[in-house]
N, C-alpha and C. Protein backbone atom coordinates (compact mmCIF):
# COMPACT_ATOMS: atom_id res chain seq x y z
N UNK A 1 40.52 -56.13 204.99
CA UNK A 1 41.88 -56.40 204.65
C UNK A 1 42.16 -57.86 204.96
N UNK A 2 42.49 -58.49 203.80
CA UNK A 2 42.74 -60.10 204.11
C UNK A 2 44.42 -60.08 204.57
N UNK A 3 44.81 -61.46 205.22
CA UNK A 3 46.40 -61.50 205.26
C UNK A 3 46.19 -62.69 204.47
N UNK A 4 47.42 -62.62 203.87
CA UNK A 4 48.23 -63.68 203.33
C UNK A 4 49.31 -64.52 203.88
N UNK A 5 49.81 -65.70 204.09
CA UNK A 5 50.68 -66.55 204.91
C UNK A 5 52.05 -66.08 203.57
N UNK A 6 52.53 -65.66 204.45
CA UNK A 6 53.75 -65.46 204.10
C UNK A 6 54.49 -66.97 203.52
N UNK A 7 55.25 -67.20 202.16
CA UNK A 7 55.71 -68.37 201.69
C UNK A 7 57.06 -68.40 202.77
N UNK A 8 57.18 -69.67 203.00
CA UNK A 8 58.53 -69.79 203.94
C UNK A 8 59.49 -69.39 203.16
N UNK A 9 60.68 -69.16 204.19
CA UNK A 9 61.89 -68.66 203.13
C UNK A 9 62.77 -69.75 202.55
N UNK A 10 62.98 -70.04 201.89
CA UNK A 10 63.85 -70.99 201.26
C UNK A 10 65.55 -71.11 202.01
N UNK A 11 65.79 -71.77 202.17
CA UNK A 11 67.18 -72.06 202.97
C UNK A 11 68.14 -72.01 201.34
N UNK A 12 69.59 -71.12 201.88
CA UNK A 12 70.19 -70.57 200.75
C UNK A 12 71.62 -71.48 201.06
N UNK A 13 71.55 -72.55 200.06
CA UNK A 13 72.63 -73.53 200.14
C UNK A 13 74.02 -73.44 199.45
N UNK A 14 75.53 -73.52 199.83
CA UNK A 14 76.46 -73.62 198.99
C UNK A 14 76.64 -75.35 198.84
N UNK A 15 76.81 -75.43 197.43
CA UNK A 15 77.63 -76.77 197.56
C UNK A 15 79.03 -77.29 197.35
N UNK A 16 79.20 -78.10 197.90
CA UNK A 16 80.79 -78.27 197.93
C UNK A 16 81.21 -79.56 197.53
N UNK A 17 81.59 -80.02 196.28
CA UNK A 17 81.77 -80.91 195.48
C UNK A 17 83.35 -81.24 194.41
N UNK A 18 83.59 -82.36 194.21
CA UNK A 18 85.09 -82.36 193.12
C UNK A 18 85.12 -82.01 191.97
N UNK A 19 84.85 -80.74 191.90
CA UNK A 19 84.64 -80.31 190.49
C UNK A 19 85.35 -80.58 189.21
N UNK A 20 86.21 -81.60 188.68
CA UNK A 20 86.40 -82.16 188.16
C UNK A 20 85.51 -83.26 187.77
N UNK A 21 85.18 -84.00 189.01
CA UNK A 21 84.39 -85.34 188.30
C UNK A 21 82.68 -85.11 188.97
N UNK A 22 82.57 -84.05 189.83
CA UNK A 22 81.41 -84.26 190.42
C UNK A 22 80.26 -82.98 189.77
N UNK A 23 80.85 -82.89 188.84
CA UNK A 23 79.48 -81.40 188.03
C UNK A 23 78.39 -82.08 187.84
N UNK A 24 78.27 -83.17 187.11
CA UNK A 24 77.22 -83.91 187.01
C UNK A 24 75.68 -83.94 188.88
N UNK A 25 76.25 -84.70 189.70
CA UNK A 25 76.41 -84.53 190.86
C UNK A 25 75.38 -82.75 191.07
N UNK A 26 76.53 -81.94 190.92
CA UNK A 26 75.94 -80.43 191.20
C UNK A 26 74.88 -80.36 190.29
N UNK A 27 74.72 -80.48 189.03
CA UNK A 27 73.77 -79.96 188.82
C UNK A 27 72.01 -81.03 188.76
N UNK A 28 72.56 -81.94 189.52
CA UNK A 28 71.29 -82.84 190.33
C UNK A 28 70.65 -82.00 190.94
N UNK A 29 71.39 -81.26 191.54
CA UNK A 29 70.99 -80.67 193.21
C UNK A 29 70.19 -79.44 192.39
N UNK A 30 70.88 -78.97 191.66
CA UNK A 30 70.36 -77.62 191.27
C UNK A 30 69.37 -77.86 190.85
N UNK A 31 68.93 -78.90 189.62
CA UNK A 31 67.51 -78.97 188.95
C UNK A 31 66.63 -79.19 190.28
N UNK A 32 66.84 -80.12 191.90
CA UNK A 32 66.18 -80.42 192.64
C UNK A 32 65.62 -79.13 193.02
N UNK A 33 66.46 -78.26 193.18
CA UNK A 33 65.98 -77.08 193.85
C UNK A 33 65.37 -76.07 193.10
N UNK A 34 65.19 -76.04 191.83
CA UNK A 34 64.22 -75.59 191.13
C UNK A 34 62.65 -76.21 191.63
N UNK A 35 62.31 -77.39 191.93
CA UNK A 35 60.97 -77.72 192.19
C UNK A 35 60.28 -76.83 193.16
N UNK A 36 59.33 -76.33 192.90
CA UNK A 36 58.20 -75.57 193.87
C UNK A 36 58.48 -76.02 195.56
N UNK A 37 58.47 -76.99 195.41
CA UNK A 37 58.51 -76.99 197.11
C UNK A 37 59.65 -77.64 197.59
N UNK A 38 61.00 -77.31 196.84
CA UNK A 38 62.23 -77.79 197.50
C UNK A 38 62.88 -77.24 198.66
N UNK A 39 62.36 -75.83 199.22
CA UNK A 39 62.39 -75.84 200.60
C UNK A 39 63.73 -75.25 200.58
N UNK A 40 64.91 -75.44 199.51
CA UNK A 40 66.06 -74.80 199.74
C UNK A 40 66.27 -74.31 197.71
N UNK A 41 67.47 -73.07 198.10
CA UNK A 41 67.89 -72.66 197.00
C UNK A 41 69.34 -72.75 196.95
N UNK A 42 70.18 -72.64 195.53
CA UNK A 42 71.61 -72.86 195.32
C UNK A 42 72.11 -71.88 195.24
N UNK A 43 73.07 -71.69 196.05
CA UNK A 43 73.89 -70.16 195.69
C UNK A 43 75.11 -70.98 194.85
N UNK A 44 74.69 -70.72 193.97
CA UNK A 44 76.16 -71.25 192.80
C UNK A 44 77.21 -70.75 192.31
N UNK A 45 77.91 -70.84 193.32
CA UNK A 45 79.49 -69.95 193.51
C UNK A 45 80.11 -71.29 193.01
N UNK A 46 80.36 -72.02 191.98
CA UNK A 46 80.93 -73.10 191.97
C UNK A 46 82.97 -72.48 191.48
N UNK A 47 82.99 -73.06 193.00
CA UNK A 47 84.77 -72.17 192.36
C UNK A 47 85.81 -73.58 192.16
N UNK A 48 86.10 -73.48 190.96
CA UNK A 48 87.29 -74.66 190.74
C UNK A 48 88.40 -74.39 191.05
N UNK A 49 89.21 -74.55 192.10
CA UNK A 49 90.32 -74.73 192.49
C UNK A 49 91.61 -74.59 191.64
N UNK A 50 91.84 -74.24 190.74
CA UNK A 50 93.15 -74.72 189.97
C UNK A 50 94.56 -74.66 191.32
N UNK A 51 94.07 -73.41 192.16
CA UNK A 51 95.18 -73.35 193.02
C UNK A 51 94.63 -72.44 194.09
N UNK A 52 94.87 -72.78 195.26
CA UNK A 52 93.97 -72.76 196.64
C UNK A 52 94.98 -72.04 197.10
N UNK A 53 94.67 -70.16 197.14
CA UNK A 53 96.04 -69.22 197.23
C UNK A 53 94.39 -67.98 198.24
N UNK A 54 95.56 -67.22 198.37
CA UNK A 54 94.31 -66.26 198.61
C UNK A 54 93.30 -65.46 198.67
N UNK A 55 93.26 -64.96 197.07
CA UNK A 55 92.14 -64.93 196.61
C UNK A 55 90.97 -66.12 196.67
N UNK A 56 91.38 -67.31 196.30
CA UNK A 56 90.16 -68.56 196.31
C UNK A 56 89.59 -68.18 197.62
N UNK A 57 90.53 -68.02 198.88
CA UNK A 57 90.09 -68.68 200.29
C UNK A 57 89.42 -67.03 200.40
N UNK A 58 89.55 -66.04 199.91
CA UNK A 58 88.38 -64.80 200.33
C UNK A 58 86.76 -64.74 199.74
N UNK A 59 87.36 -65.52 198.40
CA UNK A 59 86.01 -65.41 197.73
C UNK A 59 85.26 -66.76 198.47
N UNK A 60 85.82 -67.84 198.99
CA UNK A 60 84.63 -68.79 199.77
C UNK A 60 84.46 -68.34 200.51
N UNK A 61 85.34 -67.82 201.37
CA UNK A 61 84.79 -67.20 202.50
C UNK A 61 83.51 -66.19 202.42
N UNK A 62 83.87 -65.55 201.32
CA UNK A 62 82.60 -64.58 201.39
C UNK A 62 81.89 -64.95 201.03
N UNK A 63 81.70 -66.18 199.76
CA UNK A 63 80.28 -66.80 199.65
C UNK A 63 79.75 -68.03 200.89
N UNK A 64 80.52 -68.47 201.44
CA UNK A 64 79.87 -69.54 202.08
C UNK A 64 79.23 -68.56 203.10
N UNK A 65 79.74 -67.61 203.86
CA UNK A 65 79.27 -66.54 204.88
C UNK A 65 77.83 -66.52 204.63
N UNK A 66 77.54 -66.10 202.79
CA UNK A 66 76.17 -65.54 202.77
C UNK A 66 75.06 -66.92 202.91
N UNK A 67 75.45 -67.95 203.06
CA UNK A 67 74.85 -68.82 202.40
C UNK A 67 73.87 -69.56 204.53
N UNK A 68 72.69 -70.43 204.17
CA UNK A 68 72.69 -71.18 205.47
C UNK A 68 73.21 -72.42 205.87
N UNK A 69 73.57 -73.07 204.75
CA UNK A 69 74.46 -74.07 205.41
C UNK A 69 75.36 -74.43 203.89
N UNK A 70 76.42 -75.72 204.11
CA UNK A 70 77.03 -76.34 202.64
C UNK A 70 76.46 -77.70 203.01
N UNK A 71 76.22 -77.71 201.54
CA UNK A 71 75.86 -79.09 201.31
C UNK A 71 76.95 -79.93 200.52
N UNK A 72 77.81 -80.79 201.05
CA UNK A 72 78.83 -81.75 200.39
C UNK A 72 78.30 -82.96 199.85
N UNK A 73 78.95 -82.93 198.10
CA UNK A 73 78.13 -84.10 197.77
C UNK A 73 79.13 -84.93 197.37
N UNK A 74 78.78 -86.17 198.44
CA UNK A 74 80.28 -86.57 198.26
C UNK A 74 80.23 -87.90 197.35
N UNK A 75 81.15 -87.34 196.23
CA UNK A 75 80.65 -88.68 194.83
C UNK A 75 82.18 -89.38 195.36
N UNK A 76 82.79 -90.07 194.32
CA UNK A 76 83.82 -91.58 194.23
C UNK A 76 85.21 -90.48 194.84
N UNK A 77 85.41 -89.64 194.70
CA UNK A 77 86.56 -88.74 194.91
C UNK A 77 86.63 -87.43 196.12
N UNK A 78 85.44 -87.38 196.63
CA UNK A 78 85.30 -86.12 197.21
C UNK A 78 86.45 -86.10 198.19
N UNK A 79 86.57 -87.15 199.18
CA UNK A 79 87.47 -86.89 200.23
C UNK A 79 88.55 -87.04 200.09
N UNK A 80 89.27 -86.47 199.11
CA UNK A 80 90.32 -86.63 198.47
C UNK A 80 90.65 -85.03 197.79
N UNK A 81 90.10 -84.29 197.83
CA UNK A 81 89.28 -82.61 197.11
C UNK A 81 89.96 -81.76 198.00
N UNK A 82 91.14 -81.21 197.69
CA UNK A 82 91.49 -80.11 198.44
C UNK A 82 90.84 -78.75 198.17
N UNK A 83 90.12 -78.65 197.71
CA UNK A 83 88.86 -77.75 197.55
C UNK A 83 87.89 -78.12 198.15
N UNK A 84 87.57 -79.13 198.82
CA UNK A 84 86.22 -79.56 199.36
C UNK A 84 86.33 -79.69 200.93
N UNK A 85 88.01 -79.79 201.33
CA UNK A 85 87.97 -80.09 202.46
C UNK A 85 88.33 -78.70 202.99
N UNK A 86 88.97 -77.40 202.17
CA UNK A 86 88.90 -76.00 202.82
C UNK A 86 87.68 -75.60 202.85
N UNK A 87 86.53 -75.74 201.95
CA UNK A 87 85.36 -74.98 202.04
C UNK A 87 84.57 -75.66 203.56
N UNK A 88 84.85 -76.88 203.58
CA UNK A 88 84.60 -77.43 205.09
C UNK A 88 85.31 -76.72 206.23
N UNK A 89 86.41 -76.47 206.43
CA UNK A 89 87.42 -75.91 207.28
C UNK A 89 86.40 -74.58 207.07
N UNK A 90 86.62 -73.59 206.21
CA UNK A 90 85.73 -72.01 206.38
C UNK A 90 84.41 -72.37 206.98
N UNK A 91 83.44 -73.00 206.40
CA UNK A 91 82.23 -73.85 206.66
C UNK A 91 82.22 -73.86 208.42
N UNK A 92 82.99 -74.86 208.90
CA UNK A 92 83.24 -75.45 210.27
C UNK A 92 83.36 -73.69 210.83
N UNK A 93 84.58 -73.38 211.09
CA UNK A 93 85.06 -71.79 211.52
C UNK A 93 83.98 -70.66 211.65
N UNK A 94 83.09 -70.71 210.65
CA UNK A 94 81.76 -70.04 210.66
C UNK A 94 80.56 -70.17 211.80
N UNK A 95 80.68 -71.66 212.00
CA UNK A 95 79.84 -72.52 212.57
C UNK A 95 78.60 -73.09 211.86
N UNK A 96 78.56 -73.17 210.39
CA UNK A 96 77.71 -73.26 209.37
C UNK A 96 77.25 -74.68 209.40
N UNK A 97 76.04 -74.94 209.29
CA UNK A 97 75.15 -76.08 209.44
C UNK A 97 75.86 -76.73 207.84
N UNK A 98 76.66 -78.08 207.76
CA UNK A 98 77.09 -79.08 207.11
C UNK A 98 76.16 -80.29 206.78
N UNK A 99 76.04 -80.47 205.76
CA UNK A 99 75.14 -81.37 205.37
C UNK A 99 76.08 -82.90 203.87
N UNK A 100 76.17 -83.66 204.31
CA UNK A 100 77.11 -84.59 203.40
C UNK A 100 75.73 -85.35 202.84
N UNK A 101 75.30 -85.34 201.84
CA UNK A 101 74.78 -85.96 200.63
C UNK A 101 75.80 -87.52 199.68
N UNK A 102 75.04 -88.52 200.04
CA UNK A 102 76.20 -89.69 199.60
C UNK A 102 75.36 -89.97 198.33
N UNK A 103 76.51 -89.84 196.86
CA UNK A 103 75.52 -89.61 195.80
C UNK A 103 75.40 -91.21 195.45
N UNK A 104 76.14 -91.88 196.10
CA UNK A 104 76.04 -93.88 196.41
C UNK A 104 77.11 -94.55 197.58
N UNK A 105 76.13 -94.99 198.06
CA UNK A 105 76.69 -95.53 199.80
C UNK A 105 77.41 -96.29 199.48
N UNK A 106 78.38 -96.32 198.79
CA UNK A 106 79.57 -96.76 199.22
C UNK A 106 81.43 -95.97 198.82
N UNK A 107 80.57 -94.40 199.17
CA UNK A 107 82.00 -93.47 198.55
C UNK A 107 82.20 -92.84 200.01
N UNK A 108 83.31 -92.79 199.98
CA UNK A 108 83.60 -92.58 201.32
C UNK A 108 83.09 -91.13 201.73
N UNK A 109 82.41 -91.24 203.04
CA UNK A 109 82.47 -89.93 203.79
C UNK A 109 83.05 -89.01 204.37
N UNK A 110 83.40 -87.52 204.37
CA UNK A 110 84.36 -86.86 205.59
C UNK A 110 84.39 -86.88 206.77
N UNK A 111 85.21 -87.22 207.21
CA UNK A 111 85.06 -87.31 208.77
C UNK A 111 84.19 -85.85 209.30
N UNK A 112 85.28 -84.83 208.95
CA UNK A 112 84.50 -83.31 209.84
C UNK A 112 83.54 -82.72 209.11
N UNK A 113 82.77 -83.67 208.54
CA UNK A 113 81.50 -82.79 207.87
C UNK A 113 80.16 -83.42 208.26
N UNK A 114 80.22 -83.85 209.04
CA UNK A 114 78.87 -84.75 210.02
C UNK A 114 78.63 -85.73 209.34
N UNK A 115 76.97 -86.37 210.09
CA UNK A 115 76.50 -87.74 209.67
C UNK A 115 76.74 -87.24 208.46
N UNK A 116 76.40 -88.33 207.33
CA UNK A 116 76.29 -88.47 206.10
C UNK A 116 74.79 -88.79 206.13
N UNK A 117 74.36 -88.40 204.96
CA UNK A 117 72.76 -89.10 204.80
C UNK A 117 72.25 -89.22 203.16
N UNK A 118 71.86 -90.00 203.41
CA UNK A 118 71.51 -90.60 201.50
C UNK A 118 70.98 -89.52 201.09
N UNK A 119 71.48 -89.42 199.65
CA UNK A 119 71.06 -88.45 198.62
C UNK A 119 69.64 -89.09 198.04
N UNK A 120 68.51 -89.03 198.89
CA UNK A 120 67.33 -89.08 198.46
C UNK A 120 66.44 -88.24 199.30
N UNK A 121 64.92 -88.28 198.93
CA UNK A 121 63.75 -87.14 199.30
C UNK A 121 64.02 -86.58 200.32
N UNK A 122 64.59 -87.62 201.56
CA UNK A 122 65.24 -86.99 203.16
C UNK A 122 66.37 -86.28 203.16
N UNK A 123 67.25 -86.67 202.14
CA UNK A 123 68.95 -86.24 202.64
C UNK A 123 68.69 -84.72 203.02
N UNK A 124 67.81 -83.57 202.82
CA UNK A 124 68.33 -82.58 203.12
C UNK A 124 66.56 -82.40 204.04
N UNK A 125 66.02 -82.93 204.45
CA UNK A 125 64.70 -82.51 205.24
C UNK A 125 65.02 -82.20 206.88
N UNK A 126 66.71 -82.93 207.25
CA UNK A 126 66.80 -82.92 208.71
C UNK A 126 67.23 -80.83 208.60
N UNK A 127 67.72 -80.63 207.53
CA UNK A 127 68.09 -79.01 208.01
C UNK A 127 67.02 -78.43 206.98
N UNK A 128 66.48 -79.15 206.50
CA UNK A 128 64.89 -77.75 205.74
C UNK A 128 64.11 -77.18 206.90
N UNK A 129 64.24 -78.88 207.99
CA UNK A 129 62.94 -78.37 209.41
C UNK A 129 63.61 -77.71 210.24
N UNK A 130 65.00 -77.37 210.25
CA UNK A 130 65.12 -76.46 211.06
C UNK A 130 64.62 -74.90 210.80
């Protein structure tokens, strides 16, 4: 009887973006995480905000819950996203590992969503190795 090494599990990511101007942005991430060894997958609950009532805030809640961490990608508008800064607030409350992706260093960052780290090969390797 041979064993086989079990494939690692893929880390199951929400992202949290201005869905107005930042789809482009999301679906970067998504084609990234199609590659064989991207180490993480997209749970693509992408919910557009028209109005942040209580249904919106049950259904993030219940998707960010399932998810291991959010990844915020924060393009020319993000911190400005009243959709981006509740899914942070549920996110935070959870205690959910936050990850800010800068899709060009010079758009501003959120304060309560940790370091920021460039949207390149590293930006997401500090929480793959966990």
């Amino acid at each position: 009887m041979s064993e086989t090494a079990a494939a690692p599990s893929k880390k199951k990511i929400f992202i949290s973006f201005d869905y107005p101007t930042d789809r482009i942005l999301k679906n970067e991430l998504v084609g990234q995480s199609q590659a064989d060894d991207a180490g993480f997958k997209i749970a693509n609950w992408s919910m557009k905000p028209n109005v942040i009532n209580g249904k919106w805030l049950k259904e993030a809640k219940f998707h960010i819950s399932r998810c291991d961490a959010l990844v915020v990608l924060v393009g020319e508008n993000t911190h400005t996203a009243p959709g981006v800064a509740k899914e942070i607030e549920i996110a935070l409350s959870m205690d959910k590992t936050i990850i800010q992706l800068l899709a060009h260093p010079q758009n501003t960052p959120i304060q309560k969503a940790g370091t920021p780290q460039p949207w390149d090969a590293d930006g997401l390797k500090v929480f793959l190795e966990k």
